[in-house]
PDB file of N, CA and C in Angstrom:
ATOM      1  N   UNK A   1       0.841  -1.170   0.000  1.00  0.00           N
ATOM      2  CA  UNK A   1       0.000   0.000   0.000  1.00  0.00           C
ATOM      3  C   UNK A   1       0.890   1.237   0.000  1.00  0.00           C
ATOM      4  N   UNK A   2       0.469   2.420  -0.713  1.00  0.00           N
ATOM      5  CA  UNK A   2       1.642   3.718  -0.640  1.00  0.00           C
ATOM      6  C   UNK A   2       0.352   4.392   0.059  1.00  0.00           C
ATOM      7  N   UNK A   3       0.565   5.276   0.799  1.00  0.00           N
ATOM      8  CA  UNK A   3       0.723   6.235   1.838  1.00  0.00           C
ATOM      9  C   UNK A   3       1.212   7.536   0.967  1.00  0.00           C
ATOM     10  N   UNK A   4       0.432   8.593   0.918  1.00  0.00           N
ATOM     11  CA  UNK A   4       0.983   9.604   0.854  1.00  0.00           C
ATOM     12  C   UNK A   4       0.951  10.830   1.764  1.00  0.00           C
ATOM     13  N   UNK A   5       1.237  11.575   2.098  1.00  0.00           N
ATOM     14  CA  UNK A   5       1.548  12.455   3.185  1.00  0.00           C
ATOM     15  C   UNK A   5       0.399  14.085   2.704  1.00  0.00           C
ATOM     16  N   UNK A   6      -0.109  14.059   3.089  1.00  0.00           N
ATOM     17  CA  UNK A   6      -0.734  15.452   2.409  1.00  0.00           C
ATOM     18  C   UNK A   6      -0.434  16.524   3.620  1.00  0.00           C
ATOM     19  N   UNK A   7      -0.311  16.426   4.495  1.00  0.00           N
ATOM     20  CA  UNK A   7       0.230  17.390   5.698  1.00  0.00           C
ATOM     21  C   UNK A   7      -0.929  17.794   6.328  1.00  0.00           C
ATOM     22  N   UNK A   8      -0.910  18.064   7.840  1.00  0.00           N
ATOM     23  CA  UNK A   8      -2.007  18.864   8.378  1.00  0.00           C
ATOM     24  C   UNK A   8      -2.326  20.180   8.068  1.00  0.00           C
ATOM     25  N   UNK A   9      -1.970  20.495   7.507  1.00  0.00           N
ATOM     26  CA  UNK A   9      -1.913  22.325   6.612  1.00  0.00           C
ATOM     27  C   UNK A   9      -2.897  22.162   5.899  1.00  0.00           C
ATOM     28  N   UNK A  10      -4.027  21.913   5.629  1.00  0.00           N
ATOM     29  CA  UNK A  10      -5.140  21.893   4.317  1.00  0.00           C
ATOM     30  C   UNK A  10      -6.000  22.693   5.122  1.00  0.00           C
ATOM     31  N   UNK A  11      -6.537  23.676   4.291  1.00  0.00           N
ATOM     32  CA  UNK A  11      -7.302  24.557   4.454  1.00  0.00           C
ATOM     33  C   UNK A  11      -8.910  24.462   4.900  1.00  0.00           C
ATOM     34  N   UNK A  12      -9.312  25.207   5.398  1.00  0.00           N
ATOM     35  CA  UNK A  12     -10.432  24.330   5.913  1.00  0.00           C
ATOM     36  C   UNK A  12     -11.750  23.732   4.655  1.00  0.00           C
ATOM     37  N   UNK A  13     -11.765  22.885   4.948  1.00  0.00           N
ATOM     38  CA  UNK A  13     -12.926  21.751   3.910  1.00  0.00           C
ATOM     39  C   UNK A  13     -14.010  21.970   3.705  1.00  0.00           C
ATOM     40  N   UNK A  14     -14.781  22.012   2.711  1.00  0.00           N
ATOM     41  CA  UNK A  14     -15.861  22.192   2.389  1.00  0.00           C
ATOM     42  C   UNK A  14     -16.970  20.453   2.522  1.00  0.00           C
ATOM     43  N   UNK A  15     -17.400  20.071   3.336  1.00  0.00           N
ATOM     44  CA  UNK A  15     -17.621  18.789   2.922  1.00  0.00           C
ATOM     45  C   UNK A  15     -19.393  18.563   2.301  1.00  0.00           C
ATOM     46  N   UNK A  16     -18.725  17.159   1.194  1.00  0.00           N
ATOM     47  CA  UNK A  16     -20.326  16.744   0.832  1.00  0.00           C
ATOM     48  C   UNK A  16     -20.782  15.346   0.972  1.00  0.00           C
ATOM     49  N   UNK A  17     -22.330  15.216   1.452  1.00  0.00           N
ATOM     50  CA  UNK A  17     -23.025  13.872   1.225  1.00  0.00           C
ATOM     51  C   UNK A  17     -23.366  13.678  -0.247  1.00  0.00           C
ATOM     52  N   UNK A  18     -23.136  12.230  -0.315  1.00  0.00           N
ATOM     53  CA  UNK A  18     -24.093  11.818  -1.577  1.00  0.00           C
ATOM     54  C   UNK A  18     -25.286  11.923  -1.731  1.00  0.00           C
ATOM     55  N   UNK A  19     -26.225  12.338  -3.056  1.00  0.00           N
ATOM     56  CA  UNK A  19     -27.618  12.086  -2.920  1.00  0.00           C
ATOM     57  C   UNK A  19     -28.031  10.419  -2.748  1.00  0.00           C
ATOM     58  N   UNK A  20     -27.045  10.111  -2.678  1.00  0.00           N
ATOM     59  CA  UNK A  20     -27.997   8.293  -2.441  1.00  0.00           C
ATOM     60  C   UNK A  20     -27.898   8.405  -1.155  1.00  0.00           C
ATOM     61  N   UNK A  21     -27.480   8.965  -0.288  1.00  0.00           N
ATOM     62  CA  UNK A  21     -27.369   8.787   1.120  1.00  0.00           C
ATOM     63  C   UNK A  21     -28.909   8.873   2.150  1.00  0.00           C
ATOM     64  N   UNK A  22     -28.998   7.872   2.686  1.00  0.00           N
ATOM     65  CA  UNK A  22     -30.241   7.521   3.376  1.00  0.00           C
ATOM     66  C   UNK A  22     -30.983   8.688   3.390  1.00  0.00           C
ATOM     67  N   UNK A  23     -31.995   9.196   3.617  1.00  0.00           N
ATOM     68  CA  UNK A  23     -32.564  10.351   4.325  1.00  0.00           C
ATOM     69  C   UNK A  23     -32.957  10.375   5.709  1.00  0.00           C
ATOM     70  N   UNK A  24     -33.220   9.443   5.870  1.00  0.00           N
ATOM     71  CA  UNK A  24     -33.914   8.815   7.423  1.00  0.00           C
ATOM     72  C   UNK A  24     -32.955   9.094   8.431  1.00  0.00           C
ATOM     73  N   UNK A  25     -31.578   8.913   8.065  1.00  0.00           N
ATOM     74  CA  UNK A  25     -30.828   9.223   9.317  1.00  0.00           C
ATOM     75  C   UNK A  25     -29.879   9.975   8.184  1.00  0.00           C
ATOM     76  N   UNK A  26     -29.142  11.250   8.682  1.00  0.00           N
ATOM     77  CA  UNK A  26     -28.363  12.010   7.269  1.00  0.00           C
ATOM     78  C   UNK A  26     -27.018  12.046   8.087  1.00  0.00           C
ATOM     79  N   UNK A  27     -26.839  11.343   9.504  1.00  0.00           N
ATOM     80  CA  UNK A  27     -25.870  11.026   9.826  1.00  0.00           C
ATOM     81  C   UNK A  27     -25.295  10.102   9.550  1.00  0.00           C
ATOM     82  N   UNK A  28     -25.752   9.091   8.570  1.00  0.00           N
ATOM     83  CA  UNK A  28     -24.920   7.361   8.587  1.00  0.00           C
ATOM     84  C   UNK A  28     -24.836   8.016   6.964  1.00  0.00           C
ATOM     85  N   UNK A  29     -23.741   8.603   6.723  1.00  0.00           N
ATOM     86  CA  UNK A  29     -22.805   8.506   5.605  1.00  0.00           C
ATOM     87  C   UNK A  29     -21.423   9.098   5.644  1.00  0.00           C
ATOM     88  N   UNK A  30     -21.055   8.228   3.891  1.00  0.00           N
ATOM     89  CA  UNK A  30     -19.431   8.792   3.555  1.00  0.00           C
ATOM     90  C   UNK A  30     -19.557  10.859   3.701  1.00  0.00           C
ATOM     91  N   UNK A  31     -18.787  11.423   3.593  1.00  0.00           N
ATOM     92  CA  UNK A  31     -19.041  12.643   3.064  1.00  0.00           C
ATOM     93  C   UNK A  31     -17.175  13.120   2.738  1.00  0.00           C
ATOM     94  N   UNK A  32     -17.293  13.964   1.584  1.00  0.00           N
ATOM     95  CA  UNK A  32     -16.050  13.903   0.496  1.00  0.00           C
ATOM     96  C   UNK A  32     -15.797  15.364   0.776  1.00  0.00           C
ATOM     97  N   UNK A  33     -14.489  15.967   0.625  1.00  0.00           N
ATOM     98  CA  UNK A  33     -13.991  17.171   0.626  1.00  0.00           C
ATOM     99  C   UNK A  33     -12.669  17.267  -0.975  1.00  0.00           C
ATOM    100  N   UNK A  34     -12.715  18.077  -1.460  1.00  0.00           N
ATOM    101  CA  UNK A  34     -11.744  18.165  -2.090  1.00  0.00           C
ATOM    102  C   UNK A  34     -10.625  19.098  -1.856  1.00  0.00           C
ATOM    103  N   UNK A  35      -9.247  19.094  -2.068  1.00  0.00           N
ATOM    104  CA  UNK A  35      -8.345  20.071  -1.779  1.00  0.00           C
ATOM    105  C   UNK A  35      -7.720  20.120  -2.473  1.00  0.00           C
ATOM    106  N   UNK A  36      -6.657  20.854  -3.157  1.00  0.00           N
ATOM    107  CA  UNK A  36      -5.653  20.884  -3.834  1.00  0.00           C
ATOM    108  C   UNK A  36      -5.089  20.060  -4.199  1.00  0.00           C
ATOM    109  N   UNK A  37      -5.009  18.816  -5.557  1.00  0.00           N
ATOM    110  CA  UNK A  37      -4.255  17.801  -5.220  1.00  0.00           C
ATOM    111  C   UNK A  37      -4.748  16.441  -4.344  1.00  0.00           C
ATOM    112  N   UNK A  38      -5.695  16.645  -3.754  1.00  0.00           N
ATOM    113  CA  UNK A  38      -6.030  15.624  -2.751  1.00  0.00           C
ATOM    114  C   UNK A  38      -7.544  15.843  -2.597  1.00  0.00           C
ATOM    115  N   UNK A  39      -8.078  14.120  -1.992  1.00  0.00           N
ATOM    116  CA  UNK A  39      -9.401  14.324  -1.606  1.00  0.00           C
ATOM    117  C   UNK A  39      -9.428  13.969  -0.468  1.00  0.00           C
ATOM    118  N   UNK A  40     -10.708  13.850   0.420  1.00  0.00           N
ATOM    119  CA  UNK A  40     -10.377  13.576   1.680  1.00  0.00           C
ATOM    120  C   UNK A  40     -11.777  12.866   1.868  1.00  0.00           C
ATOM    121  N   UNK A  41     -12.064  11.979   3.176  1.00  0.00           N
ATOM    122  CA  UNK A  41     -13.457  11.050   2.889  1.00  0.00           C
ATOM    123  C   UNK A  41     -13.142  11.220   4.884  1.00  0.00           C
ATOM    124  N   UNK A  42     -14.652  11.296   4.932  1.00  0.00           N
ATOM    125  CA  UNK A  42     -14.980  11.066   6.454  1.00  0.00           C
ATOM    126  C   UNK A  42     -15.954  10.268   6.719  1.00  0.00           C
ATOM    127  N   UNK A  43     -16.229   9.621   8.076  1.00  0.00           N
ATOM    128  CA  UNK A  43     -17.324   9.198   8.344  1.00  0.00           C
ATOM    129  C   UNK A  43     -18.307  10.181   9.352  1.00  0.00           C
ATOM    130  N   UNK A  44     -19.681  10.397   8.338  1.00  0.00           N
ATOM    131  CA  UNK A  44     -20.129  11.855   9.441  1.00  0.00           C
ATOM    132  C   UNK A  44     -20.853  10.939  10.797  1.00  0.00           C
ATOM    133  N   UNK A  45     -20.473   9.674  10.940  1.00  0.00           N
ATOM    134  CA  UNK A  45     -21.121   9.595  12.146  1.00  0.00           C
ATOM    135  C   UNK A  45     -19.930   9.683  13.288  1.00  0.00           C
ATOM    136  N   UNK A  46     -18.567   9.891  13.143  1.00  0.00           N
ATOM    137  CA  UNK A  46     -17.483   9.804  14.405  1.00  0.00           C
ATOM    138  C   UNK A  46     -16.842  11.208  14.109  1.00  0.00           C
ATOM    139  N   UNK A  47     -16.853  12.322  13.895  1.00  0.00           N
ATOM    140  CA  UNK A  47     -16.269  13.273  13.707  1.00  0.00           C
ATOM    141  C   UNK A  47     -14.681  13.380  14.408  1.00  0.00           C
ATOM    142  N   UNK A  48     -14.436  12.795  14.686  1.00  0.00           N
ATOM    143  CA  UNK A  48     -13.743  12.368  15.995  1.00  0.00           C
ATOM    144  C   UNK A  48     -12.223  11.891  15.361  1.00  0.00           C
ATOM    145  N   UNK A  49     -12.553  10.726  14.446  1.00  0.00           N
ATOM    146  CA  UNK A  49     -11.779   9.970  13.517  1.00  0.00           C
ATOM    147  C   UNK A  49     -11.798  10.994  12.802  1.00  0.00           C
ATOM    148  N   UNK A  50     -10.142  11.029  12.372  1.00  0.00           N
ATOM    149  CA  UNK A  50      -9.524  12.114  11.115  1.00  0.00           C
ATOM    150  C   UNK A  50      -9.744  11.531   9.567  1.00  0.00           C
ATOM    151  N   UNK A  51     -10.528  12.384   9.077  1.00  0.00           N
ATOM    152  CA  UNK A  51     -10.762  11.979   7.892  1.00  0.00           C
ATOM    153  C   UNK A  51      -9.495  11.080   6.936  1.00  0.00           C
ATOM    154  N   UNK A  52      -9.123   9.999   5.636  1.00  0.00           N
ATOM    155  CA  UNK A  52      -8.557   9.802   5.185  1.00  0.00           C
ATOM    156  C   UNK A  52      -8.332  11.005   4.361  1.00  0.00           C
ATOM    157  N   UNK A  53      -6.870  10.787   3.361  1.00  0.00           N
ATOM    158  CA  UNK A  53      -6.920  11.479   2.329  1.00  0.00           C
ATOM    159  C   UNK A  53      -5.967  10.823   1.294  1.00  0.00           C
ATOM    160  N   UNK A  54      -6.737  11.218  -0.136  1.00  0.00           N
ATOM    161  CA  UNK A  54      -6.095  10.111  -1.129  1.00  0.00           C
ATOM    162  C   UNK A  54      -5.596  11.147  -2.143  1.00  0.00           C
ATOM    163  N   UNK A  55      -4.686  10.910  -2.990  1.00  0.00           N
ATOM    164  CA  UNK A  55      -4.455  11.142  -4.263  1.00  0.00           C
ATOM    165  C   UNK A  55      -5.823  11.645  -4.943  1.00  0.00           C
ATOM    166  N   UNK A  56      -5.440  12.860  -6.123  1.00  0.00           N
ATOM    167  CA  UNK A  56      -6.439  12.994  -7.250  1.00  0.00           C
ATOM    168  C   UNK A  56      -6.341  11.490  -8.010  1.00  0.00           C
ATOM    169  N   UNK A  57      -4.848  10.920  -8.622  1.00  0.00           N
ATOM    170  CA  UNK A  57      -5.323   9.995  -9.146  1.00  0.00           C
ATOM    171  C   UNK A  57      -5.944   8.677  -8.294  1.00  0.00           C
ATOM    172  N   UNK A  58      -5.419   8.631  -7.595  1.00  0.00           N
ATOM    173  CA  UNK A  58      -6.228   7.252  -6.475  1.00  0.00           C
ATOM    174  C   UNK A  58      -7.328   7.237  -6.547  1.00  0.00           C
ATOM    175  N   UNK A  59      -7.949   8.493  -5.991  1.00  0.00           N
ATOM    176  CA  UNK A  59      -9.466   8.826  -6.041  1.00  0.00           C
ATOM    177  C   UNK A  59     -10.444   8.534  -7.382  1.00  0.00           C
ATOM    178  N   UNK A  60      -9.596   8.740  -8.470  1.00  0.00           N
ATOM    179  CA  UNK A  60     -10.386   8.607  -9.215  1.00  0.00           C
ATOM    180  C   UNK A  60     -10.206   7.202 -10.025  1.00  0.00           C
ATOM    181  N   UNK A  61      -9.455   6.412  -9.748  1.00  0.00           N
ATOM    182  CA  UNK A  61      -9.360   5.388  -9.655  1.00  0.00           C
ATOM    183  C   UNK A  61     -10.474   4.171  -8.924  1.00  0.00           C
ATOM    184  N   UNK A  62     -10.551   4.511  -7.774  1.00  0.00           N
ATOM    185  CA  UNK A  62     -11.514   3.885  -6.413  1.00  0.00           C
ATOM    186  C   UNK A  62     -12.731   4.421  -7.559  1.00  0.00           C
ATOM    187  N   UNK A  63     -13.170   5.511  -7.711  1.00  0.00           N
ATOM    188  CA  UNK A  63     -14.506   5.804  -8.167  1.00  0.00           C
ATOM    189  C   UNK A  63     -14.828   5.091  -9.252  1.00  0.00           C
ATOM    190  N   UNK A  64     -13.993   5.230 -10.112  1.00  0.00           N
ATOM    191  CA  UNK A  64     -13.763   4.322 -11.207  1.00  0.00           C
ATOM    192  C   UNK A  64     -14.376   2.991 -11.300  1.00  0.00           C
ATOM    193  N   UNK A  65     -13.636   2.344 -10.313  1.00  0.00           N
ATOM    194  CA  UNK A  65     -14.028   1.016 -10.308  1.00  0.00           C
ATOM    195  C   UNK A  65     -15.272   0.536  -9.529  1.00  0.00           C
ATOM    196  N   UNK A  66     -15.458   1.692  -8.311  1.00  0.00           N
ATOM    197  CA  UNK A  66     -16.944   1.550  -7.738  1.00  0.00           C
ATOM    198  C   UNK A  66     -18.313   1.614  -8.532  1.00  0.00           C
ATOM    199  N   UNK A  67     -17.540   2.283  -9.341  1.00  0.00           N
ATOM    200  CA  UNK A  67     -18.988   2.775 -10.859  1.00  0.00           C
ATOM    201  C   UNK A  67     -19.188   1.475 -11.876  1.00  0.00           C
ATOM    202  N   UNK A  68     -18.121   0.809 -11.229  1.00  0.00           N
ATOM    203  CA  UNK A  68     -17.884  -0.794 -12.431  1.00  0.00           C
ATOM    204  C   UNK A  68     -17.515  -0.645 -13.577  1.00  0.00           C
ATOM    205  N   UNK A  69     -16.645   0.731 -14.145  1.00  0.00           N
ATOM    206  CA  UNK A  69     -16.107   0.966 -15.426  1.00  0.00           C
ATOM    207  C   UNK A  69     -14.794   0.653 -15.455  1.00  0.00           C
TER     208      UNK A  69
END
């Protein structure tokens, strides 16, 4: 697995839910930030836990293949 380092320096995040995301509870989802170079993925139910953060290309890679293309 590579690891890349994006630093604690990222500016503050704009974050988003998916529209497939439950409605019933709008706390049990992924939610995505983008930054410079990097994306970042949280879980909005532990705010607590530091979001990951991946590569532009990683990211779009993972999506990629989640979409089954």
């Amino acid at each position: 697995m590579i690891s890349e380092n994006f630093g604690a320096d990222v500016p503050r995040l704009e974050w988003f839910k998916s529209s497939y995301s439950d409605s019933s509870d709008s706390n049990e989802c992924v939610e995505v930030a983008s930054a410079s170079g990097s994306v970042h993925v949280r879980d909005s139910k532990d705010l607590s836990v530091p979001p990951l953060a991946f590569g532009e290309t990683a990211w779009a890679g993972f999506v990629s293949y989640a979409a089954g293309r």
